[in-house]
C-alpha atoms as a PDB file:
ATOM      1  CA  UNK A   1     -59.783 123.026 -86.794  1.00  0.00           C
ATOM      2  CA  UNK A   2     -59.544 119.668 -86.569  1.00  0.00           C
ATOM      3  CA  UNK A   3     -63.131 117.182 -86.629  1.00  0.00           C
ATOM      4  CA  UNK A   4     -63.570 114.998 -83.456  1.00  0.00           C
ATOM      5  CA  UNK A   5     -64.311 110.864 -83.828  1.00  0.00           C
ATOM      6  CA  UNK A   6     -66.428 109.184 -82.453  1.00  0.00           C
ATOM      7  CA  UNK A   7     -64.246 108.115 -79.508  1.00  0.00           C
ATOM      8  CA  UNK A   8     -63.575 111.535 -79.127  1.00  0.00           C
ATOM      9  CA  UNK A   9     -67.219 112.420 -79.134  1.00  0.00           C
ATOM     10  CA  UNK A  10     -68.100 109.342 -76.372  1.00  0.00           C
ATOM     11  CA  UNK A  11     -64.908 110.926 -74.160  1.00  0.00           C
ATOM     12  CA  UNK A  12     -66.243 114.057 -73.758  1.00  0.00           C
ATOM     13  CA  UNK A  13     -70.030 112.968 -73.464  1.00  0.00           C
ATOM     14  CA  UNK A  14     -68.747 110.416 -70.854  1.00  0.00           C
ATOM     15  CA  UNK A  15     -66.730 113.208 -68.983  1.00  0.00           C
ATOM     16  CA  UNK A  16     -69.957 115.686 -68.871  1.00  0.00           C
ATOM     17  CA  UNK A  17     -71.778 113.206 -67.480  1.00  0.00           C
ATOM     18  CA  UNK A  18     -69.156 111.946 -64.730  1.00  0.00           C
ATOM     19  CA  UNK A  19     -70.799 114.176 -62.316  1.00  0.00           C
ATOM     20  CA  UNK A  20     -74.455 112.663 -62.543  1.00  0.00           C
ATOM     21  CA  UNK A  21     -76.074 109.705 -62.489  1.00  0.00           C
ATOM     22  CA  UNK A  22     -76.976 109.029 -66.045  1.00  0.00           C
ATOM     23  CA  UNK A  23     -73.262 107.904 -66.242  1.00  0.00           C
ATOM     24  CA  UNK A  24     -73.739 104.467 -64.769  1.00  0.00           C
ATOM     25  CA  UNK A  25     -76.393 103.998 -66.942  1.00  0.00           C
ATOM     26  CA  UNK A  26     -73.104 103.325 -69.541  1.00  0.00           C
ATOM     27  CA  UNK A  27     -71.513 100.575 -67.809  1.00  0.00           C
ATOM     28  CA  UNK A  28     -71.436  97.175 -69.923  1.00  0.00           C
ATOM     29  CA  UNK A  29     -72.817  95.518 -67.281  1.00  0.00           C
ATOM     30  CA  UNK A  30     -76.073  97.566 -66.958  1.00  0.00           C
ATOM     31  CA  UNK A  31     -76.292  97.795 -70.789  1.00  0.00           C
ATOM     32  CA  UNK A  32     -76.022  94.214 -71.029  1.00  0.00           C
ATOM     33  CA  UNK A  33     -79.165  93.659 -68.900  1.00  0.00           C
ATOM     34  CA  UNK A  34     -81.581  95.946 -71.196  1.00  0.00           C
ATOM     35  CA  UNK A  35     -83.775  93.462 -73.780  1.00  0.00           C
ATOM     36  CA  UNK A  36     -85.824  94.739 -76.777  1.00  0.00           C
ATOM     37  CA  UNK A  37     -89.097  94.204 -74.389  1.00  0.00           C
ATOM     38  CA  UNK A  38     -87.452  96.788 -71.705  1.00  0.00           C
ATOM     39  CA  UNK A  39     -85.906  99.417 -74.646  1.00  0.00           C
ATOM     40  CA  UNK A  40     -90.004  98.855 -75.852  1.00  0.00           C
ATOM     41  CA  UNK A  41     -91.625  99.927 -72.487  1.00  0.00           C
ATOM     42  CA  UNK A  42     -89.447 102.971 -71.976  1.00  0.00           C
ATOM     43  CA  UNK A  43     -89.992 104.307 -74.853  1.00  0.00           C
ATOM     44  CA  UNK A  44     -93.393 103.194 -74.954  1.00  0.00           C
ATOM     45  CA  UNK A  45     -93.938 105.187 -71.555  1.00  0.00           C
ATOM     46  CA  UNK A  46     -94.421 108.813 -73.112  1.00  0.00           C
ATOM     47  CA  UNK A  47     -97.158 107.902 -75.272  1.00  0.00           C
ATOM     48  CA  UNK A  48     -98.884 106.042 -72.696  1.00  0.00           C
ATOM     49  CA  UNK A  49     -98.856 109.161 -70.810  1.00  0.00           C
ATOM     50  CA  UNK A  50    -100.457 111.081 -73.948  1.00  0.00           C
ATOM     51  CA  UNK A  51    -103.754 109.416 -73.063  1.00  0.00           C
ATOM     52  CA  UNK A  52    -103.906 110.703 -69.823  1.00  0.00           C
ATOM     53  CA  UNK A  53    -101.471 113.519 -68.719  1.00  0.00           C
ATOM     54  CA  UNK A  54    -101.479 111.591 -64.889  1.00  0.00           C
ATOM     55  CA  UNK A  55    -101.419 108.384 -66.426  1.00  0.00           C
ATOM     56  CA  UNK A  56     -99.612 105.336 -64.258  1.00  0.00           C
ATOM     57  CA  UNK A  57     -96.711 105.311 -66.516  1.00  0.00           C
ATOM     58  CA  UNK A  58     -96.048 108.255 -64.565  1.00  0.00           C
ATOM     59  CA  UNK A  59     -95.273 106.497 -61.291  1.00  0.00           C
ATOM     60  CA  UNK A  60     -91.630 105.871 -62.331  1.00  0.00           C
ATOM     61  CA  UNK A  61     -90.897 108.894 -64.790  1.00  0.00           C
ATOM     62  CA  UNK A  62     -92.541 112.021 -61.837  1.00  0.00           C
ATOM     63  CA  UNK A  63     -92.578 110.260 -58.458  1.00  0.00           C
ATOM     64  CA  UNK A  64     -89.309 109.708 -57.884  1.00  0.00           C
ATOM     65  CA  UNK A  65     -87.431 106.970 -55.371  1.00  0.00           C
ATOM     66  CA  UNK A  66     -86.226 108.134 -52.339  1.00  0.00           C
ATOM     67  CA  UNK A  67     -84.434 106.463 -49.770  1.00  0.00           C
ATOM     68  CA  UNK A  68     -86.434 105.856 -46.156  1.00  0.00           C
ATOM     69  CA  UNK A  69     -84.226 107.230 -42.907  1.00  0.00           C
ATOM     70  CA  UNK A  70     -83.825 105.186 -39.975  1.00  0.00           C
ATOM     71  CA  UNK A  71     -84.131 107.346 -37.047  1.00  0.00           C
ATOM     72  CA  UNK A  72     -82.346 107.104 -33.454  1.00  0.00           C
ATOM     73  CA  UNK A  73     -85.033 105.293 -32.282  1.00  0.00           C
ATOM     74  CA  UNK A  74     -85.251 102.646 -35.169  1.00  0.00           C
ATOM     75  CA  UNK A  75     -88.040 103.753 -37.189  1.00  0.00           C
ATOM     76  CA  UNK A  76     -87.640 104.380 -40.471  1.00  0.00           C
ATOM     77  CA  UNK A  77     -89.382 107.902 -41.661  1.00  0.00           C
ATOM     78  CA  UNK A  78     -90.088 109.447 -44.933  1.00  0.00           C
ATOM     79  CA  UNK A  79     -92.154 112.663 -46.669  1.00  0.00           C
ATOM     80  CA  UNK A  80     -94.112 111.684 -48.905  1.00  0.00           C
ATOM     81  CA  UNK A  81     -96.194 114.610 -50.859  1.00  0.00           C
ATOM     82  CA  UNK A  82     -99.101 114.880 -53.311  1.00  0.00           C
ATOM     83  CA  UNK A  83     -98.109 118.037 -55.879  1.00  0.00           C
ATOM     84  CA  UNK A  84    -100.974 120.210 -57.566  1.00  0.00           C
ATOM     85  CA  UNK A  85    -102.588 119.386 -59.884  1.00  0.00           C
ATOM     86  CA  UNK A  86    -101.147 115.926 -60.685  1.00  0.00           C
ATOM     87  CA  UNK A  87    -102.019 112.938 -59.609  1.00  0.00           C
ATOM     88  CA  UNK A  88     -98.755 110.960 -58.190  1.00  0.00           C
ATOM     89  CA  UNK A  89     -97.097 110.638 -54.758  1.00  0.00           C
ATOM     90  CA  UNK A  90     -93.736 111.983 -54.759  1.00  0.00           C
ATOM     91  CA  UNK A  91     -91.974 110.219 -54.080  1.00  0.00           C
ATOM     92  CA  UNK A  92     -93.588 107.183 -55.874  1.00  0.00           C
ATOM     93  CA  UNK A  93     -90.932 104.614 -54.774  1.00  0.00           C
ATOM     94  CA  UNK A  94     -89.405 104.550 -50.973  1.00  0.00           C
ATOM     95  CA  UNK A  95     -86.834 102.002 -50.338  1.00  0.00           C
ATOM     96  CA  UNK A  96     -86.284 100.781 -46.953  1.00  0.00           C
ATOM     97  CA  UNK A  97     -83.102  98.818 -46.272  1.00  0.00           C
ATOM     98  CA  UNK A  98     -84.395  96.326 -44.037  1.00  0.00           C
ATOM     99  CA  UNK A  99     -87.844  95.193 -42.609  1.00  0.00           C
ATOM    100  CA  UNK A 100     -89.673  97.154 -39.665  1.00  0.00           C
ATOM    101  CA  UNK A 101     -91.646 100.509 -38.937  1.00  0.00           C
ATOM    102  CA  UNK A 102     -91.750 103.220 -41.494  1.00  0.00           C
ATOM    103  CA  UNK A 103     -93.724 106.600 -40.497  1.00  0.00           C
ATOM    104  CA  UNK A 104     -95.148 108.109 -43.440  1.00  0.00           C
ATOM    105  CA  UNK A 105     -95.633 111.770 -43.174  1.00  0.00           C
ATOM    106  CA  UNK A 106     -98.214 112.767 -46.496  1.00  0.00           C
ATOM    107  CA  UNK A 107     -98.890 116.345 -47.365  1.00  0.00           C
ATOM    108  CA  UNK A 108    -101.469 116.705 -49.641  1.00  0.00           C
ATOM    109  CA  UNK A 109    -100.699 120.113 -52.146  1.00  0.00           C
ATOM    110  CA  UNK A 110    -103.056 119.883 -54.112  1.00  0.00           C
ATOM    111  CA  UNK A 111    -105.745 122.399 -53.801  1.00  0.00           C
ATOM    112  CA  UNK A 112    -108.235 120.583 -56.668  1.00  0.00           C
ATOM    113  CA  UNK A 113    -108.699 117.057 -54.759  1.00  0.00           C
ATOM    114  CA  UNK A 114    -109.161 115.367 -51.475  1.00  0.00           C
ATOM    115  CA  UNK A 115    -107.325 112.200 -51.588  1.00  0.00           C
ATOM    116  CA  UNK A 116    -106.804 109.218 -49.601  1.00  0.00           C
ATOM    117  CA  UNK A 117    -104.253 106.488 -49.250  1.00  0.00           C
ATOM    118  CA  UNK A 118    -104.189 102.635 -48.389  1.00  0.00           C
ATOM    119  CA  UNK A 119    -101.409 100.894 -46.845  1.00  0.00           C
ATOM    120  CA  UNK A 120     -99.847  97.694 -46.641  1.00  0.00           C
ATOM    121  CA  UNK A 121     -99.136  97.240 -43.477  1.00  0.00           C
ATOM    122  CA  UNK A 122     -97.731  92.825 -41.472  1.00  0.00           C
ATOM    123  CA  UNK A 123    -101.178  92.471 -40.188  1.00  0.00           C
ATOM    124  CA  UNK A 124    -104.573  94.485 -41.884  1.00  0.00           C
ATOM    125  CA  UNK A 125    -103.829  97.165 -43.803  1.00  0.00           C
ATOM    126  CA  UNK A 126    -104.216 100.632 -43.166  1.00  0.00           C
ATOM    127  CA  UNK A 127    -106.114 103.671 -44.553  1.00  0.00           C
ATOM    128  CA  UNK A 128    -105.999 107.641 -43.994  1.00  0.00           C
ATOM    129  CA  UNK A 129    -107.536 110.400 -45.846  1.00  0.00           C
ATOM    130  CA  UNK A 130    -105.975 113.656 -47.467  1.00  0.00           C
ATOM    131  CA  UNK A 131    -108.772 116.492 -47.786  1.00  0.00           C
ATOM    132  CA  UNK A 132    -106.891 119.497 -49.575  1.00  0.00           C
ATOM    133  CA  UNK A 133    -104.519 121.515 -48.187  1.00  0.00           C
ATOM    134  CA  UNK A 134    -104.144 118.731 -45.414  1.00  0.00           C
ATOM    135  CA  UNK A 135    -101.218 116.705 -44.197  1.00  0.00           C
ATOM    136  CA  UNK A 136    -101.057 113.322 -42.082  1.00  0.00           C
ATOM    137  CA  UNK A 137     -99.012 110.564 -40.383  1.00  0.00           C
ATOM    138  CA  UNK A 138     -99.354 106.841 -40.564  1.00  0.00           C
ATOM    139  CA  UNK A 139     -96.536 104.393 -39.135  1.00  0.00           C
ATOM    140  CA  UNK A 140     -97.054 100.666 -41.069  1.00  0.00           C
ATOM    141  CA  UNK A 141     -94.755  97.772 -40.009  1.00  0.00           C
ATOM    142  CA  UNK A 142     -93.512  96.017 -43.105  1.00  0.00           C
ATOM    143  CA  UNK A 143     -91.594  92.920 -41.895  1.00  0.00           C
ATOM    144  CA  UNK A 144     -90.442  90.630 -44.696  1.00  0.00           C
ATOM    145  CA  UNK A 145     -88.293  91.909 -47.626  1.00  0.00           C
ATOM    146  CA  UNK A 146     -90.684  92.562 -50.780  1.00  0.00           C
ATOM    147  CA  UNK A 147     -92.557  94.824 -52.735  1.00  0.00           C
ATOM    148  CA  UNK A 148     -95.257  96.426 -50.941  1.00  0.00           C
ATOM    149  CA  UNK A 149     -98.029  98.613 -53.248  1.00  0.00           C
ATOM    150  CA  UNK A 150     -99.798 101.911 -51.591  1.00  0.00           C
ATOM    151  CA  UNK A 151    -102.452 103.789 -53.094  1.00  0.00           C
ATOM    152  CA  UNK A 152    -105.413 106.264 -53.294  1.00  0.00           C
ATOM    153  CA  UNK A 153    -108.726 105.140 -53.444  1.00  0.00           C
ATOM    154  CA  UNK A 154    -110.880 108.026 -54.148  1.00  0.00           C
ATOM    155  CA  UNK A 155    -112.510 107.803 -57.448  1.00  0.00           C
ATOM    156  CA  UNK A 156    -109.736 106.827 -60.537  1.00  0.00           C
ATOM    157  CA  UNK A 157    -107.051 108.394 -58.837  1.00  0.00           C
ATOM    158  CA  UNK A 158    -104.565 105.123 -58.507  1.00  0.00           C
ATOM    159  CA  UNK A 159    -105.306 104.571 -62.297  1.00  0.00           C
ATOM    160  CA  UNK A 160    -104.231 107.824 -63.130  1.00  0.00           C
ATOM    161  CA  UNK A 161    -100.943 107.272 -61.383  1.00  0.00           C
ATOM    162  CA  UNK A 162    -101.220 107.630 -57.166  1.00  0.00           C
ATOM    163  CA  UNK A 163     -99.733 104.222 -56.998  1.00  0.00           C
ATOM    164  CA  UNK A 164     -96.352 103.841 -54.838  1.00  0.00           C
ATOM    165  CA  UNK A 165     -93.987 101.322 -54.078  1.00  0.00           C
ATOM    166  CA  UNK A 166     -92.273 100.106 -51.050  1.00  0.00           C
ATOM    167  CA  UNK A 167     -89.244  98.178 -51.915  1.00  0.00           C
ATOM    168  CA  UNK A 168     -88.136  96.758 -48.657  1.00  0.00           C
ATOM    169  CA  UNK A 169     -84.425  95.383 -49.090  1.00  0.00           C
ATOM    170  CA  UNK A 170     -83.019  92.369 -47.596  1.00  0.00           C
ATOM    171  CA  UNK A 171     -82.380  88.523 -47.544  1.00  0.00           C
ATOM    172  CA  UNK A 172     -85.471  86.274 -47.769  1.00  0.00           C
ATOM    173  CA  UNK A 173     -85.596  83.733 -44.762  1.00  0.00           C
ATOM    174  CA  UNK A 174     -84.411  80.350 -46.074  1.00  0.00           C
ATOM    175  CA  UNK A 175     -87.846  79.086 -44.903  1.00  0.00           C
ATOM    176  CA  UNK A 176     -89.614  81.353 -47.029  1.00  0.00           C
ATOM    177  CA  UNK A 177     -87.827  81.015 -50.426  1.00  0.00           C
ATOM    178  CA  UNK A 178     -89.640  79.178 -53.236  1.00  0.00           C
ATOM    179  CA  UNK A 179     -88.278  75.756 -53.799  1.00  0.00           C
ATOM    180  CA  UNK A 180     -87.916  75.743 -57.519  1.00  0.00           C
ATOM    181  CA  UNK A 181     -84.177  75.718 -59.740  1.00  0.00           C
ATOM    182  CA  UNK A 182     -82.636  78.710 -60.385  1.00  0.00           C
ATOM    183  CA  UNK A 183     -83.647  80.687 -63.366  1.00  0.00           C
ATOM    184  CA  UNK A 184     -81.016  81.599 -66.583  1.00  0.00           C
ATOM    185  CA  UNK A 185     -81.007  85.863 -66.910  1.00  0.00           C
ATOM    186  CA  UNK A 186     -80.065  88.225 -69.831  1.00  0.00           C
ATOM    187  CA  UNK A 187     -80.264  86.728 -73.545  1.00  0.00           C
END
């Protein structure tokens, strides 16, 4: 039986992973954009969590990223649940396509805590509590494209990871971008 190369080797790791994901991950232009101080945190990440098994390193690795739906009448809507035992949101990172409403439906599973969440919301933000075994509704309006940070309150439950994201997606208003030259990327 004949040995397989290494091109041989890459083929057939780069056919098995066709069907997922993790294959995009080998493009040359996504490799090209990872620096020693991003290779660093990811790796880093485990042992961070090794502290603290619900640690905020967490947020990424366990919470997941899901994708907000726009329903028919406009408003974007999402799940968002709190799992035993742990302390995350899952997911911890919703993306909504454009600016506007987003109705945030939390569950929270876990029979060992009562949480709570703050939200951003254009305007004050917002706040709802999660005793256990409880679930709840809150629709924010997030206008402008950015990052917009939710999380619980109670005790040190965002430090051990109940931080979330909302990436809202979209083109800043020429009126609002910073007036400053344009920045060189990669190495």
């Amino acid at each position: 039986m004949r040995t397989m190369g290494r091109a041989g080797l890459l083929c057939l790791l780069a056919a098995g992973l066709s069907g997922c994901n993790y294959v995009r991950l080998l493009r040359p232009s996504v490799l090209k954009q990872l620096n020693p101080r991003v290779v660093d945190m990811v790796n880093y990440l485990p042992r961070v969590d090794d502290q603290n098994e619900a640690i905020i390193g967490r947020l990424f690795a366990h919470g997941g990223l899901s994708h907000a739906e726009r329903g028919a009448d406009g408003v974007f809507r999402q799940q968002v649940r709190i799992p035993p035992g742990e302390y995350i949101w899952q997911p911890a990172i919703i993306v909504m396509p454009a600016g506007g409403e987003l109705e945030l439906d939390f569950s929270n599973h876990d029979p060992f805590s009562y949480h709570a969440v703050i939200l951003p919301h254009s305007g004050n933000r917002q706040a709802m509590t999660l005793p256990i075994g409880t679930r709840g509704t809150a629709r924010i309006r997030l206008d402008a494209p950015g990052y917009y940070w939710f999380g619980c309150p109670v005790a040190n439950h965002a430090t051990r990871g109940m931080l979330g994201l909302v990436l809202v997606e979209g083109e800043v208003p020429a009126e609002a971008k910073l007036d400053r030259p344009r920045q060189r990327r990669g190495n």
